[in-house]
Structures are given as C-alpha cells and as structure tokens.
PDB file of N, CA and C in Angstrom:
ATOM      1  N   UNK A   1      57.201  95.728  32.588  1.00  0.00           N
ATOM      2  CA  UNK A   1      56.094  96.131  33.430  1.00  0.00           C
ATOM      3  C   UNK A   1      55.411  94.905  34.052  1.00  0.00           C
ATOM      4  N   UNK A   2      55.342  93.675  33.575  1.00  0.00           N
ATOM      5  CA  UNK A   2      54.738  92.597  33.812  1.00  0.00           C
ATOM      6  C   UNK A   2      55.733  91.776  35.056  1.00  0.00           C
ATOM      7  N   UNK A   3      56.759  91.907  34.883  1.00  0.00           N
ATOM      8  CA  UNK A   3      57.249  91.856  35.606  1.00  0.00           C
ATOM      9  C   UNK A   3      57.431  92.541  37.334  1.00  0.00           C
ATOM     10  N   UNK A   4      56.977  93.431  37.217  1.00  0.00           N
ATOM     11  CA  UNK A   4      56.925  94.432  38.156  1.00  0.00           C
ATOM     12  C   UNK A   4      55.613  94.008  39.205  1.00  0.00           C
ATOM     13  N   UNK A   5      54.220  93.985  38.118  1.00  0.00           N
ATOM     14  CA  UNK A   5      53.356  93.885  38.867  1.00  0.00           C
ATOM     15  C   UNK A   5      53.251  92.046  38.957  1.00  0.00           C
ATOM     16  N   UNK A   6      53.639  91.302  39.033  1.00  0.00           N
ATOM     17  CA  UNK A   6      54.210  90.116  39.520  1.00  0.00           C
ATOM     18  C   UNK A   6      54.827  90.255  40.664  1.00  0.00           C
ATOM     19  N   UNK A   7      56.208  90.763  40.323  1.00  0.00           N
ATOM     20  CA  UNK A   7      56.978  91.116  41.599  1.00  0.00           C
ATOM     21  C   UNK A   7      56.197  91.601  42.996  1.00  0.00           C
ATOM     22  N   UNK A   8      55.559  92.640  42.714  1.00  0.00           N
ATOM     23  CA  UNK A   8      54.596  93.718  43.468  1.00  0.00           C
ATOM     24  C   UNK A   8      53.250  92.529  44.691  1.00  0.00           C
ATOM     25  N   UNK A   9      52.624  91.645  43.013  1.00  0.00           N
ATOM     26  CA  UNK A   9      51.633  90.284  43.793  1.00  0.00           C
ATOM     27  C   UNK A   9      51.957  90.287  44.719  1.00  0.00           C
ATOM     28  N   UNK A  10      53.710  89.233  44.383  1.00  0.00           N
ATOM     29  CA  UNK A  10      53.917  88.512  45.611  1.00  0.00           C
ATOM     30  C   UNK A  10      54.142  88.750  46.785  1.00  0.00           C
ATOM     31  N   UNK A  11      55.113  89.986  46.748  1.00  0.00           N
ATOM     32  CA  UNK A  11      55.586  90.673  47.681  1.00  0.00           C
ATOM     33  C   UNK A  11      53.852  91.363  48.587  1.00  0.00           C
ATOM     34  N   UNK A  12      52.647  91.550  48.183  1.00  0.00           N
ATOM     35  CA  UNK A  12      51.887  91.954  48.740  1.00  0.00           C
ATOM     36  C   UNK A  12      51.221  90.535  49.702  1.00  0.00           C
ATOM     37  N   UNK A  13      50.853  89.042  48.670  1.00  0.00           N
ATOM     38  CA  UNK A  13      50.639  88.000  49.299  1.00  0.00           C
ATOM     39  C   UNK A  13      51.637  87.847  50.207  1.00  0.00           C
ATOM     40  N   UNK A  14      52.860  87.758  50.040  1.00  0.00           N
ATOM     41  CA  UNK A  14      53.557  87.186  51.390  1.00  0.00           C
ATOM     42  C   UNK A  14      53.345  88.027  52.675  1.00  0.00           C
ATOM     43  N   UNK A  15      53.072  89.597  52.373  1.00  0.00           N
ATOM     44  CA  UNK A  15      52.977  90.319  53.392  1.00  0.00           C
ATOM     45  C   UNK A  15      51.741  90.236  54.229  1.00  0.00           C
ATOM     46  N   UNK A  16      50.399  89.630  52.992  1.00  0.00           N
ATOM     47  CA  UNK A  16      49.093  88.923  53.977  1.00  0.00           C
ATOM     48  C   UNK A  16      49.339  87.978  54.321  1.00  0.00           C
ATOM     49  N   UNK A  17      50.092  86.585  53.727  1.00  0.00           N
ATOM     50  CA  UNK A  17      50.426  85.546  54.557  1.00  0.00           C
ATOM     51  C   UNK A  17      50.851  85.583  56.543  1.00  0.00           C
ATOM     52  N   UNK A  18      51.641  86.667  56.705  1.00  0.00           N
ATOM     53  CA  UNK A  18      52.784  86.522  57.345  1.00  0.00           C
ATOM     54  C   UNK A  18      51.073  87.375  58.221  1.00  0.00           C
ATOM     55  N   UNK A  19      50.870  88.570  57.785  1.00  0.00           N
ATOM     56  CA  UNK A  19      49.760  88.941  59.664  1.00  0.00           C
ATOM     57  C   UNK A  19      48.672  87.990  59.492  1.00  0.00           C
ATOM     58  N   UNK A  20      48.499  86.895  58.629  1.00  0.00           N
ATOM     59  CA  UNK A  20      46.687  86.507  58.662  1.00  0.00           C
ATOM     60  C   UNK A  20      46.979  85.183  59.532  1.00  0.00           C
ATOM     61  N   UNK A  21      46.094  85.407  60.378  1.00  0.00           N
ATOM     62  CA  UNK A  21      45.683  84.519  61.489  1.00  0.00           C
ATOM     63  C   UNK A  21      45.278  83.003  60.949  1.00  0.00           C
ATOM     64  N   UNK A  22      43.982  83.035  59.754  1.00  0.00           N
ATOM     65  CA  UNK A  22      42.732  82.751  59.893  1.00  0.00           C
ATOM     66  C   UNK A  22      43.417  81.447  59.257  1.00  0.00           C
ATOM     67  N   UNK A  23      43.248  79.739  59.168  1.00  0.00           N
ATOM     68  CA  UNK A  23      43.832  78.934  58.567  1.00  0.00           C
ATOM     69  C   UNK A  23      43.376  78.898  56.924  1.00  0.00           C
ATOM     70  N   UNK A  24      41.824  79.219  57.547  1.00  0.00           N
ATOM     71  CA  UNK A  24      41.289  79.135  55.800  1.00  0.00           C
ATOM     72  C   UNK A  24      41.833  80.197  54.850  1.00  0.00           C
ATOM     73  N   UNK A  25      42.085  81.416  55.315  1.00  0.00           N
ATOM     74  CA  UNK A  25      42.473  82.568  54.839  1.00  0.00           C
ATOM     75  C   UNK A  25      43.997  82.199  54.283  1.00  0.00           C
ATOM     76  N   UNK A  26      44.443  81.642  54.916  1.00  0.00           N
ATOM     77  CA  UNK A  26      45.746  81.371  54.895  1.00  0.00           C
ATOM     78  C   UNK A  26      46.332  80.573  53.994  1.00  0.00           C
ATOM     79  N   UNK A  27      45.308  79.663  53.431  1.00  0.00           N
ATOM     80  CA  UNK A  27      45.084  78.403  52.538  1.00  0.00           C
ATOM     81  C   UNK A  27      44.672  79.007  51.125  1.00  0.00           C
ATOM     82  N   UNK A  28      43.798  80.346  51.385  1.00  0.00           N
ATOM     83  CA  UNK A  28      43.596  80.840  50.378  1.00  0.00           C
ATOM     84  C   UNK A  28      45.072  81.546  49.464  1.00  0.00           C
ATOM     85  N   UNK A  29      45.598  82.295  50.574  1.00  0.00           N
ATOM     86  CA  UNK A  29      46.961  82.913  50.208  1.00  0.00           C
ATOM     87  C   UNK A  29      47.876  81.977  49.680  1.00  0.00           C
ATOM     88  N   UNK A  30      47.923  81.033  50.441  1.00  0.00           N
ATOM     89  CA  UNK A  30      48.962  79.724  49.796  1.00  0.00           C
ATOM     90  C   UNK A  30      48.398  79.243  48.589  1.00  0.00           C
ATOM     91  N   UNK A  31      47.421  79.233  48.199  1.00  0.00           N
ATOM     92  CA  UNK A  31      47.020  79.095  46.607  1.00  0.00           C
ATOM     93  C   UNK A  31      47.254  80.250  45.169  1.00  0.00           C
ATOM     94  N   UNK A  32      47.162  81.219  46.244  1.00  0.00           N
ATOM     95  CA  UNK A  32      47.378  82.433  45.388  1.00  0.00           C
ATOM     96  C   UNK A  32      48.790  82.298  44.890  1.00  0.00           C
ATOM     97  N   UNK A  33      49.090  82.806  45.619  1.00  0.00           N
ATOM     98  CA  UNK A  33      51.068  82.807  45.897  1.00  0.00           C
ATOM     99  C   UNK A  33      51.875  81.895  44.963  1.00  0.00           C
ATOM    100  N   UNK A  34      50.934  80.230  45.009  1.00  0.00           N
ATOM    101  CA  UNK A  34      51.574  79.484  44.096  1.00  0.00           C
ATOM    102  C   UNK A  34      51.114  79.370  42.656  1.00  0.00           C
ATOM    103  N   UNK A  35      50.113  79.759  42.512  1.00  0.00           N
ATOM    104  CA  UNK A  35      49.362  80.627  40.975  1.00  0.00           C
ATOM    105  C   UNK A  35      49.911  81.942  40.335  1.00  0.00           C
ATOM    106  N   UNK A  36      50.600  82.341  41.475  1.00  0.00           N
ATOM    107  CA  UNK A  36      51.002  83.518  41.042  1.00  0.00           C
ATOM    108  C   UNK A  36      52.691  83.168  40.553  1.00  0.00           C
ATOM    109  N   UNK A  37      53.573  82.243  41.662  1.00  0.00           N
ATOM    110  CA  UNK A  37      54.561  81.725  41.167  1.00  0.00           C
ATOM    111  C   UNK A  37      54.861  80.770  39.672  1.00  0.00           C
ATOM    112  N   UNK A  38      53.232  80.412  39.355  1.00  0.00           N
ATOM    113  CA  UNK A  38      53.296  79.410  38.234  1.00  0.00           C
ATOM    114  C   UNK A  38      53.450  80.312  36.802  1.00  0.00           C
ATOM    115  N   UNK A  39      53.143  81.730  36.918  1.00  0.00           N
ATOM    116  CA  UNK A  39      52.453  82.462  36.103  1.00  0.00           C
ATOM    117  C   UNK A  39      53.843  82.860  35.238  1.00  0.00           C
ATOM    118  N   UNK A  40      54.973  83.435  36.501  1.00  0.00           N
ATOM    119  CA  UNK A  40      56.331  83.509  35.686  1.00  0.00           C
ATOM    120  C   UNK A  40      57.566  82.630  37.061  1.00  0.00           C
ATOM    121  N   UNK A  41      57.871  81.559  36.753  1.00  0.00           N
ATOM    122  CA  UNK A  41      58.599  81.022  37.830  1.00  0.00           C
ATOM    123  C   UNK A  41      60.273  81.213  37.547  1.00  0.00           C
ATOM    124  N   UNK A  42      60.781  81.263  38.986  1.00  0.00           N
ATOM    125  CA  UNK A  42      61.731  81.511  39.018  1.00  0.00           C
ATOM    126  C   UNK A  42      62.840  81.034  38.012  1.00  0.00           C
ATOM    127  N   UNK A  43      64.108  81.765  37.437  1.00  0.00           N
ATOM    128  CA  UNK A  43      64.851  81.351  36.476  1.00  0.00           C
ATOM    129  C   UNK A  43      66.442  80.774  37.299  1.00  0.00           C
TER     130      UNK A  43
END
C-alpha cells in the first residue's frame, strides 16, 4: 500500500510540474518530488 501511495505522489507532482507556470511554484514541486524520491528511491 505504501508503495502505491508513493507511486500515486509522484505521478500527481509530475503532473503539477508539467501545467505550473509559476517559477516559484515550480521550485516548490521540484523539492517535493525529490523528498518524495528520497523517501523510497529507485531500486
């Protein structure tokens, strides 16, 4: 299950990455994304 809603994060951050305009917004997402990658990283 932990897995899932991980999976789910990212796939939702990349999907705000990709329409958000805003740079700061954007900076925010790129922090997320890589907090969220640190949490279970790729094998």
């Amino acid at each position: 299950m932990e897995k899932f809603v991980h999976r789910a994060n990212l796939d939702h951050l990349k999907r705000l990455l990709v329409d958000t305009k805003d740079d700061v917004q954007r900076r925010q997402i790129e922090k997320l994304i890589a907090e969220e990658e640190a949490k279970h990283p790729p094998k």
